[in-house]
Protein backbone atom coordinates (compact mmCIF):
# COMPACT_ATOMS: atom_id res chain seq x y z
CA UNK A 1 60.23 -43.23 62.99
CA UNK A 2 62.89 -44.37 60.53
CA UNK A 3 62.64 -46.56 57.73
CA UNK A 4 64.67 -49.34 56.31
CA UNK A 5 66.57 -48.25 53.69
CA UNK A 6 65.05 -51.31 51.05
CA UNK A 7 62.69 -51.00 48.40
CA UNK A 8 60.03 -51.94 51.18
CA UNK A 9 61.42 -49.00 53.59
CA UNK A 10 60.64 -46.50 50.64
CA UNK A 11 57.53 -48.12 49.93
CA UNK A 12 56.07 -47.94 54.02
CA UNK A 13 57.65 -43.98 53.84
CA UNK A 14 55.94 -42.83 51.13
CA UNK A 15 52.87 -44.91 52.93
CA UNK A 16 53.19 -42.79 55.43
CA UNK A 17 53.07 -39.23 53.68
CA UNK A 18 49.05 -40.38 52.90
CA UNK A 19 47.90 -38.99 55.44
CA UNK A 20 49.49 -35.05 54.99
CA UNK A 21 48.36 -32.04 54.20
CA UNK A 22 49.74 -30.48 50.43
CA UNK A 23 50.80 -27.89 52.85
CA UNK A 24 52.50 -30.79 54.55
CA UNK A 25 54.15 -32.27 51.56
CA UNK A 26 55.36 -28.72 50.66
CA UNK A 27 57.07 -28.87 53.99
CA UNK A 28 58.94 -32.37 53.76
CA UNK A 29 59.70 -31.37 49.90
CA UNK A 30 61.37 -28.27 51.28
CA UNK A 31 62.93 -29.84 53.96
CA UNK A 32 64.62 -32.82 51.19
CA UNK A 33 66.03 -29.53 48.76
CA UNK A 34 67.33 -28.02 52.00
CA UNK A 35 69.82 -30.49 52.74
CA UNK A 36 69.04 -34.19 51.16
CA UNK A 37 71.72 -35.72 52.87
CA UNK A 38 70.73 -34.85 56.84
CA UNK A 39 67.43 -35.41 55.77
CA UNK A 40 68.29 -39.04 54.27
CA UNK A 41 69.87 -39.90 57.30
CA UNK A 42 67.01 -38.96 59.67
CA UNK A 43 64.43 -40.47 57.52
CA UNK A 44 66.07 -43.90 56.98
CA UNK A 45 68.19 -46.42 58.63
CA UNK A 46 71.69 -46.20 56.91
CA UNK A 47 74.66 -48.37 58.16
CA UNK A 48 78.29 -46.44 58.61
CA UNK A 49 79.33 -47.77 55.25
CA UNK A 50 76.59 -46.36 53.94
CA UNK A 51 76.62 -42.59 56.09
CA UNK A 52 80.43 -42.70 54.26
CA UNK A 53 79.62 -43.68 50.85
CA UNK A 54 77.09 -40.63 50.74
CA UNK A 55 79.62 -38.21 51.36
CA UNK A 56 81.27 -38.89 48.80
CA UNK A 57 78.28 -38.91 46.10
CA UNK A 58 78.52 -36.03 43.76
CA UNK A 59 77.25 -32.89 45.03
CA UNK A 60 75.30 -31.89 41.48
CA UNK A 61 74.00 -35.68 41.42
CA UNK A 62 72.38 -35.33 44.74
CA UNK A 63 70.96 -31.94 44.45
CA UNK A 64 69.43 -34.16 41.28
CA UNK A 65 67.90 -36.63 43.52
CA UNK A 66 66.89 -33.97 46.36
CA UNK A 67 65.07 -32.21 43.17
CA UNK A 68 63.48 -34.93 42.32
CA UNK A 69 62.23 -36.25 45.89
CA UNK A 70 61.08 -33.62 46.47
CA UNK A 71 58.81 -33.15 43.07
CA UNK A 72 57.81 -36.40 43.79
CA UNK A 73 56.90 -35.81 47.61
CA UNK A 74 55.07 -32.43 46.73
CA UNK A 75 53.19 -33.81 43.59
CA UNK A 76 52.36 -37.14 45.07
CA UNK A 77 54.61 -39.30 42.97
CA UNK A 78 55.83 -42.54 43.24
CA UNK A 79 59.19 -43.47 44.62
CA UNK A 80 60.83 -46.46 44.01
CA UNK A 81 64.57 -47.94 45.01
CA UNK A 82 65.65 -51.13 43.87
CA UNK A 83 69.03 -52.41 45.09
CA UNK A 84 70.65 -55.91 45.50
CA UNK A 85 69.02 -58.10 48.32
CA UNK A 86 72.32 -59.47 49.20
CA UNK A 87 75.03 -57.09 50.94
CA UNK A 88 77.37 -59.73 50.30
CA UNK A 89 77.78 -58.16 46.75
CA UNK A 90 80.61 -56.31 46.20
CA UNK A 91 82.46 -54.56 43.24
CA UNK A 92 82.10 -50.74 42.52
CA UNK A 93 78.85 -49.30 43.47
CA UNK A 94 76.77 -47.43 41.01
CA UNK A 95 73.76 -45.22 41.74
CA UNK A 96 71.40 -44.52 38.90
CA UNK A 97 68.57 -42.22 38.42
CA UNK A 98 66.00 -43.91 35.99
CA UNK A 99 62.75 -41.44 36.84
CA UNK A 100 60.42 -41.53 34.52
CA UNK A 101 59.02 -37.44 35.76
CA UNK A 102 57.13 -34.98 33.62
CA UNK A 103 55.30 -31.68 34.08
CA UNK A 104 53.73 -29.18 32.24
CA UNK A 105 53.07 -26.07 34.08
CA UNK A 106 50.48 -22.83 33.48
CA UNK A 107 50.70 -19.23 34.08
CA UNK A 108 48.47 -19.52 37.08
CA UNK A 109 50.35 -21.78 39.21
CA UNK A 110 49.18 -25.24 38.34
CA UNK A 111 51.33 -28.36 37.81
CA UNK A 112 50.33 -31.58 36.09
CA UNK A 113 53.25 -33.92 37.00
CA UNK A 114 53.13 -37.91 36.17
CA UNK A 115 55.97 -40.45 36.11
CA UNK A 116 58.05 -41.78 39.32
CA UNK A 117 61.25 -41.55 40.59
CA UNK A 118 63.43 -44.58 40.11
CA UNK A 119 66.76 -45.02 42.13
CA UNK A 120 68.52 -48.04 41.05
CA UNK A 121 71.69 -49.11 43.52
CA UNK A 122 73.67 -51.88 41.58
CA UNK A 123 77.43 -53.63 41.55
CA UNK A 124 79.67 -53.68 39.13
């Protein structure tokens, strides 16, 4: 099932991942670093406008975001978007990553991991 691609469409997604496995998570967190943008568009609803404007994101920038997804995803980490409720906004769009993440990691495999990942969509 896909999502709306709103603050509440991230919000019932990650609702959704409850229910998983780790092993699960590890999965979906694979599939996000494997290639973010196929798996954006089967996970939410995106418009054209919005299938086009991807493309033409940044490579490095979205490997950032795919990164951090999938961090989030794997260590159970919020995810949050917040974007303009009106599409009637227009200007130049700007994506910004304002995650808060943080991990410390030990020689045996274990990851403590807090903060959130932010994704702020505004109009300039």
């Amino acid at each position: 099932m896909k999502h709306p691609f709103t603050p509440e469409g991230i919000a019932a997604w990650q609702q959704s991942l409850q229910p998983l496995t780790q092993q699960q998570l590890q999965e979906l967190a694979s599939q996000i670093t494997a290639n973010f943008k196929i798996w954006l568009a089967n996970t939410f609803i995106l418009e054209p406008s919005q299938l086009n404007y991807l493309k033409s994101i940044n490579a490095y920038f979205l490997q950032l975001l795919a990164a951090q997804l999938a961090f989030a995803v794997a260590n159970k980490l919020n995810i949050k978007l917040t974007k303009p409720q009106s599409s009637a906004l227009r200007g130049t769009k700007l994506i910004r990553d304002k995650s808060t993440l943080q991990a410390n990691a030990d020689g045996q495999g274990n990851v403590n991991a807090s903060g959130e990942v932010v994704i702020e969509i505004l109009y300039s």
